[in-house]
Protein backbone atom coordinates (compact mmCIF):
# COMPACT_ATOMS: atom_id res chain seq x y z
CA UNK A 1 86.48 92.05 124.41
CA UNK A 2 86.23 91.24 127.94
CA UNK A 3 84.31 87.83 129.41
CA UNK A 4 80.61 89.19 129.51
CA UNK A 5 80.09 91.96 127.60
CA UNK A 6 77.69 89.62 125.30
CA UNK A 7 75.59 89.60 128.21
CA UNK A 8 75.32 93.67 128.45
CA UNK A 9 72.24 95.41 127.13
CA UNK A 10 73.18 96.63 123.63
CA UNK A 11 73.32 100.47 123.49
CA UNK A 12 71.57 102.27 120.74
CA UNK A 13 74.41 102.84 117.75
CA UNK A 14 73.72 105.97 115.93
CA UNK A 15 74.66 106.38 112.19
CA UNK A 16 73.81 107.64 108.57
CA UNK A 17 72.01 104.99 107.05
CA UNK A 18 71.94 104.48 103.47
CA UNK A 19 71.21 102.08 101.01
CA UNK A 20 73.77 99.84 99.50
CA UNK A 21 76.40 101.10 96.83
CA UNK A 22 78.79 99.26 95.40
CA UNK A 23 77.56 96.02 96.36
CA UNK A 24 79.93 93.91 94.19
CA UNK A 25 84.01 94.18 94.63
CA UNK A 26 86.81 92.04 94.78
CA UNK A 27 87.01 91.94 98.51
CA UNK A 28 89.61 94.84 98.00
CA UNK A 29 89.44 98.72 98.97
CA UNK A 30 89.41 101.14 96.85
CA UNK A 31 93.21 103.24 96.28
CA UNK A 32 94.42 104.41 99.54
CA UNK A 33 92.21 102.64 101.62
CA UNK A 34 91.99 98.90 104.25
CA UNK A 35 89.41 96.83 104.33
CA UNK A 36 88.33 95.36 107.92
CA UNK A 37 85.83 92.44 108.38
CA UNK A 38 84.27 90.97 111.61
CA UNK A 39 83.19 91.95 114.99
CA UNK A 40 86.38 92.28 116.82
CA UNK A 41 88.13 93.63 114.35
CA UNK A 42 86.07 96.61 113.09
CA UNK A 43 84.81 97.28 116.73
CA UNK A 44 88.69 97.87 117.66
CA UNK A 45 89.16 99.94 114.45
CA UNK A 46 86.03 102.01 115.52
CA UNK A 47 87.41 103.00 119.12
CA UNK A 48 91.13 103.66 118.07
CA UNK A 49 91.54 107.45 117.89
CA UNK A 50 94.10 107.01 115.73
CA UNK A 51 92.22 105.30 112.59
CA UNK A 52 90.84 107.44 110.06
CA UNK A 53 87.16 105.96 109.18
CA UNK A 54 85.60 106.47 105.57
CA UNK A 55 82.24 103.58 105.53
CA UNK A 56 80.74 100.90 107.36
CA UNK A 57 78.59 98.65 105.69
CA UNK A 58 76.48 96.12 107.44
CA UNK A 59 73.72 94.67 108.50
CA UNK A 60 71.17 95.59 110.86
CA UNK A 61 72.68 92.21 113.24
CA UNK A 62 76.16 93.31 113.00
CA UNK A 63 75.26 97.13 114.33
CA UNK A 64 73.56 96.02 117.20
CA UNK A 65 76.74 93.25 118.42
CA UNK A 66 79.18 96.25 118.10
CA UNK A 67 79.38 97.44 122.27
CA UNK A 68 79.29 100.92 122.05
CA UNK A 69 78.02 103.78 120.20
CA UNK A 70 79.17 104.88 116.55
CA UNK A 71 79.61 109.22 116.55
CA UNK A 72 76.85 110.96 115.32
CA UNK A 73 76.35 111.26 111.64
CA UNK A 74 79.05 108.44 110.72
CA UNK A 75 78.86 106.95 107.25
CA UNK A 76 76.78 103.87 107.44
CA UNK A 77 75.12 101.91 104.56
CA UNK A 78 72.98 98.76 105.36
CA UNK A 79 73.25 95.57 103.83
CA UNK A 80 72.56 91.82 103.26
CA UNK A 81 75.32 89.75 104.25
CA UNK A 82 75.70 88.35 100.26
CA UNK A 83 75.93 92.03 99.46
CA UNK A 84 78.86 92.51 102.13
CA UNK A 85 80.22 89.32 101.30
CA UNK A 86 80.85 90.43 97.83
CA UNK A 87 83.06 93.36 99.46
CA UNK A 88 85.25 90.97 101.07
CA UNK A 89 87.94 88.00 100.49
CA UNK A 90 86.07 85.44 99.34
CA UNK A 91 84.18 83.01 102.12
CA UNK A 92 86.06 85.75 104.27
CA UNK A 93 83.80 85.63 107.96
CA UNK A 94 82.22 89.45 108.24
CA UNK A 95 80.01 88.95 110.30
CA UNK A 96 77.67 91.70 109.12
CA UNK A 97 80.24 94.51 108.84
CA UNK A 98 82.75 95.60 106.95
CA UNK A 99 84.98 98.76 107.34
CA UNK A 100 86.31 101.03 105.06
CA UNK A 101 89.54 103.22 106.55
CA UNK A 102 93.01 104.48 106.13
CA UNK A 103 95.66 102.67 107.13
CA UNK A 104 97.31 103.37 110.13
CA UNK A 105 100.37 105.68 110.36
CA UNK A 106 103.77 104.75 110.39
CA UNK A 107 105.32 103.70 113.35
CA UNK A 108 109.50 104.17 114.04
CA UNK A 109 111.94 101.91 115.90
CA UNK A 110 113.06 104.40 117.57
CA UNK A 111 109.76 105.43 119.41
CA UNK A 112 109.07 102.07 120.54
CA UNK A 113 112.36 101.78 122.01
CA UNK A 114 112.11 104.78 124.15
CA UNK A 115 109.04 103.02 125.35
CA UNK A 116 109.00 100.26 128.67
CA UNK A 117 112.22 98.02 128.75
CA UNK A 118 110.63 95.46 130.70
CA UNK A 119 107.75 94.81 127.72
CA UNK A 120 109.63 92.21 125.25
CA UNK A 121 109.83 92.69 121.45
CA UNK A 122 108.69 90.44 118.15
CA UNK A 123 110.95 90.29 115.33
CA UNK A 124 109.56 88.14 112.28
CA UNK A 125 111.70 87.31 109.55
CA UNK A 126 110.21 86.79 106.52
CA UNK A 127 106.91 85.43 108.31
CA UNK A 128 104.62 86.10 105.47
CA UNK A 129 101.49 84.32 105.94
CA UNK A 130 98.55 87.34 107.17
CA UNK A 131 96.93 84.84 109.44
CA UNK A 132 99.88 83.92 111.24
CA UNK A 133 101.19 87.56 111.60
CA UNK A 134 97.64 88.10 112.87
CA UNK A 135 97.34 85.04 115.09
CA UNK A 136 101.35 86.66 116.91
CA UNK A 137 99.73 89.85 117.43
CA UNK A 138 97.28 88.62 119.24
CA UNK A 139 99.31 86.54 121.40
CA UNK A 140 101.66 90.41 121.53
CA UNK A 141 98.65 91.56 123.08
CA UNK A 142 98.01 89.01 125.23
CA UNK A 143 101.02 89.09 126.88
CA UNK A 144 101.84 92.76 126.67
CA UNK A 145 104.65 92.85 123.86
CA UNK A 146 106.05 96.46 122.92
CA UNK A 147 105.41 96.31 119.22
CA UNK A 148 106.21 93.52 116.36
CA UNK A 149 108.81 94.63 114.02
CA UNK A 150 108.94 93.29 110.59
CA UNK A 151 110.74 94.06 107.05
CA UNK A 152 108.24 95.79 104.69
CA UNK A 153 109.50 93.63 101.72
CA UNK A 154 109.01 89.89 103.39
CA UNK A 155 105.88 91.04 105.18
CA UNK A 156 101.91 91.10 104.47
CA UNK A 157 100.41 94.14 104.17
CA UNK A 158 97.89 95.82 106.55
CA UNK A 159 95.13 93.99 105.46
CA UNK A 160 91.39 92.63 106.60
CA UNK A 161 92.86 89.28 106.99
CA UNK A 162 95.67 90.26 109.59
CA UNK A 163 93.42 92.47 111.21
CA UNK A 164 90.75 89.65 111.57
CA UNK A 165 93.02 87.40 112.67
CA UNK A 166 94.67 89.24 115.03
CA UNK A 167 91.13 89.99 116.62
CA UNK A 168 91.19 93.47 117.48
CA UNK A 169 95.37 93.59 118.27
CA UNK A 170 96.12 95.76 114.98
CA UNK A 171 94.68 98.61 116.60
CA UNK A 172 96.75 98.09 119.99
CA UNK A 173 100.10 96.88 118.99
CA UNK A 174 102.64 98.75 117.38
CA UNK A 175 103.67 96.91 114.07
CA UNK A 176 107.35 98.46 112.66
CA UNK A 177 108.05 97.64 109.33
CA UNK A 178 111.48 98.29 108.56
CA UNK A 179 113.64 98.31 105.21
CA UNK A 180 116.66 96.14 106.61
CA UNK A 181 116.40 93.62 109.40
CA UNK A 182 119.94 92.88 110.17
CA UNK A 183 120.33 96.78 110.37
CA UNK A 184 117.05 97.36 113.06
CA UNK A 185 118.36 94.34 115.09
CA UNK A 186 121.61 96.38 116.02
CA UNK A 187 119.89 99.46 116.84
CA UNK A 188 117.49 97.01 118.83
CA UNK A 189 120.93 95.86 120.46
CA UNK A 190 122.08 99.15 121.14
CA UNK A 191 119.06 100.08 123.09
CA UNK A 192 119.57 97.10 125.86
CA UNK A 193 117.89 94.65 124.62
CA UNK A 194 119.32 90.82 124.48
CA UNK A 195 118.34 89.31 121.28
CA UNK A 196 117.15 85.59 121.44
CA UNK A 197 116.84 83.31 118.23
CA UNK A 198 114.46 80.57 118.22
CA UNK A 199 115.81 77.92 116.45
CA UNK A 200 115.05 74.27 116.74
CA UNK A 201 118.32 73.23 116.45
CA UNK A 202 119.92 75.48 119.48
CA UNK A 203 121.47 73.43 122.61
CA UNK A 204 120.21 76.07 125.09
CA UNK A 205 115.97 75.94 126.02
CA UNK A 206 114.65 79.45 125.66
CA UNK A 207 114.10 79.42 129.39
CA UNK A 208 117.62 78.67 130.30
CA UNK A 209 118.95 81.79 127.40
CA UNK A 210 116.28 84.22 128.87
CA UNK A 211 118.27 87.30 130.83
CA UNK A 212 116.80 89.24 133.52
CA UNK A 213 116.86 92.25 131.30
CA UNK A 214 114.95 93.65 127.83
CA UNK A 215 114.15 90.92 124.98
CA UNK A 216 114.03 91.13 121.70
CA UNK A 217 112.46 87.34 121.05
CA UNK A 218 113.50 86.43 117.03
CA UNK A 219 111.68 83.95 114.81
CA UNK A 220 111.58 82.75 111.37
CA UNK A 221 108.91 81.74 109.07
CA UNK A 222 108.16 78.19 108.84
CA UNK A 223 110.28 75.60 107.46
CA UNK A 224 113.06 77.69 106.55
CA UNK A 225 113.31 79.64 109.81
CA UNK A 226 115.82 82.60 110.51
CA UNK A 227 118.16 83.56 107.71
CA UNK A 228 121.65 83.03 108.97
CA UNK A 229 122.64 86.85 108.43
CA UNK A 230 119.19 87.65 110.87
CA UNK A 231 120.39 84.27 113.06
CA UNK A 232 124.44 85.91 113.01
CA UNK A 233 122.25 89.28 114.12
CA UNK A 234 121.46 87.34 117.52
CA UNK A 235 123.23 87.46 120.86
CA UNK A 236 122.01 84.06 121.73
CA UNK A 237 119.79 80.84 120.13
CA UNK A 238 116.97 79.14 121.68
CA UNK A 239 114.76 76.06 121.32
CA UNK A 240 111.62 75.29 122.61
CA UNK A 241 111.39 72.23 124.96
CA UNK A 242 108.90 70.49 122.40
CA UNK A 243 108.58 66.24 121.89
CA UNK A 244 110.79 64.77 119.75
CA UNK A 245 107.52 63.56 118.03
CA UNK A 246 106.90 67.11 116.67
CA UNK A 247 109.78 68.18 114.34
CA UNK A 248 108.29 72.00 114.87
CA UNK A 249 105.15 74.22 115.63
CA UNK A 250 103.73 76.92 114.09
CA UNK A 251 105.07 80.03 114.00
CA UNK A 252 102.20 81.48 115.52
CA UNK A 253 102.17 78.82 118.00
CA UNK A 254 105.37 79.51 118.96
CA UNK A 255 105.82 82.82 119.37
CA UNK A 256 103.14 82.36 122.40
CA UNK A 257 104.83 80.14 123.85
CA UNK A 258 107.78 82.32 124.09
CA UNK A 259 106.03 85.37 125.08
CA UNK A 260 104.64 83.25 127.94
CA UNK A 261 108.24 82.30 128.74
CA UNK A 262 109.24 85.72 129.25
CA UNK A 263 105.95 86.83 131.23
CA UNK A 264 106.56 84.21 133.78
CA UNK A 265 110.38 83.79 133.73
């Protein structure tokens, strides 16, 4: 969402109203099926062609802050906001709308590195906490990044929580969840791509490793950082230039910081 669009007049939102069914969950979907919660997030769901919608439940206050206008006929059911809350992760933030919808396809390496060169690549490893993979992806989107590749096992799932933290940025970056990391960083080399490490302990800044050519920027989850087979997997490792009075950041934190790197290098 742009800087201003609260100020717009609110366009009508068309929809199948209903009343409320299925009131009381465990903040879960039902088989098959993600959850989204909050403005951002289920606005960006709603405009990406490539999302599969099944319900929207909410509140006549959350319709009328979505900016722009639901297709004719879509499945909506209106609600209190304890009624959606009890749809949702407990004291999760809705809102006033919650969306029902398939997850998104499957996305390959190999697609995303036919893609732009000059656009740098995430690689997490083992960063399993939803709200910081949500928090990166925003910062991916922010700063333009190809896609953020992942291993499915050491990974969250697609979930309400990633998407709300993320903002709206599920729906726009590309998130590649692979089987073996060590094995989609060598394909990632063999594409062009240098592959930088951060690591707290490397001699070299990130702004003095950073090549003129494609990144691949690699971080680890917090405390324990990169496993040394994902660390071995790296052409080069990198620190940030932070105080000595801060042992570390966050990973989220820190993977803005070096996307900013790259965009300004």
């Amino acid at each position: 969402m742009s800087a201003g669009k609260e100020d717009r007049p609110k366009r009508a939102l068309r929809g199948r109203a209903g009343r409320m069914k299925g009131g009381r969950g465990s903040g879960r979907a039902s088989s098959g099926q993600v959850r989204l919660w909050g403005r951002h997030a289920v606005e960006a769901a709603l405009k990406n062609p490539e999302r599969r919608h099944h319900k929207l439940w909410a509140t006549r206050e959350g319709i009328e802050s979505l900016d722009g206008e639901l297709p004719a006929n879509f499945p909506v059911e209106y609600a209190q906001g304890a009624d959606l809350a009890r749809l949702v992760a407990r004291e999760a933030p809705h809102q006033g709308l919650v969306l029902e919808c398939a997850p998104l396809d499957d996305i390959f390496l190999g697609d995303v590195l036919e893609g732009d060169p000059t656009r740098p690549l995430l690689i997490l490893d083992q960063v399993t906490d939803p709200h910081n993979v949500g928090a990166i992806m925003r910062s991916a989107a922010a700063f333009d990044a190809c896609a953020i590749v992942t291993q499915d096992r050491h990974a969250p799932p697609e979930s309400g929580v990633v998407a709300k933290s993320a903002s709206g940025a599920l729906e726009i970056v590309p998130w590649v969840r692979v089987v073996n990391l060590a094995r989609a960083l060598e394909e990632i080399a063999e594409a062009g791509y240098w592959r930088i490490g951060l690591a707290g302990e490397a001699k070299s800044t990130l702004g003095e490793a950073l090549p003129a050519g494609p990144v691949a920027l690699v971080l680890g989850a917090e405390g324990e950082g990169m496993r040394q087979n994902i660390a071995a997997h790296c052409d080069a490792l990198a620190r940030l230039p932070i105080s000595e009075a801060m042992e570390s950041l966050n990973v989220s934190n820190a993977a803005a910081i070096a996307l900013y790197a790259v965009a300004t290098r």
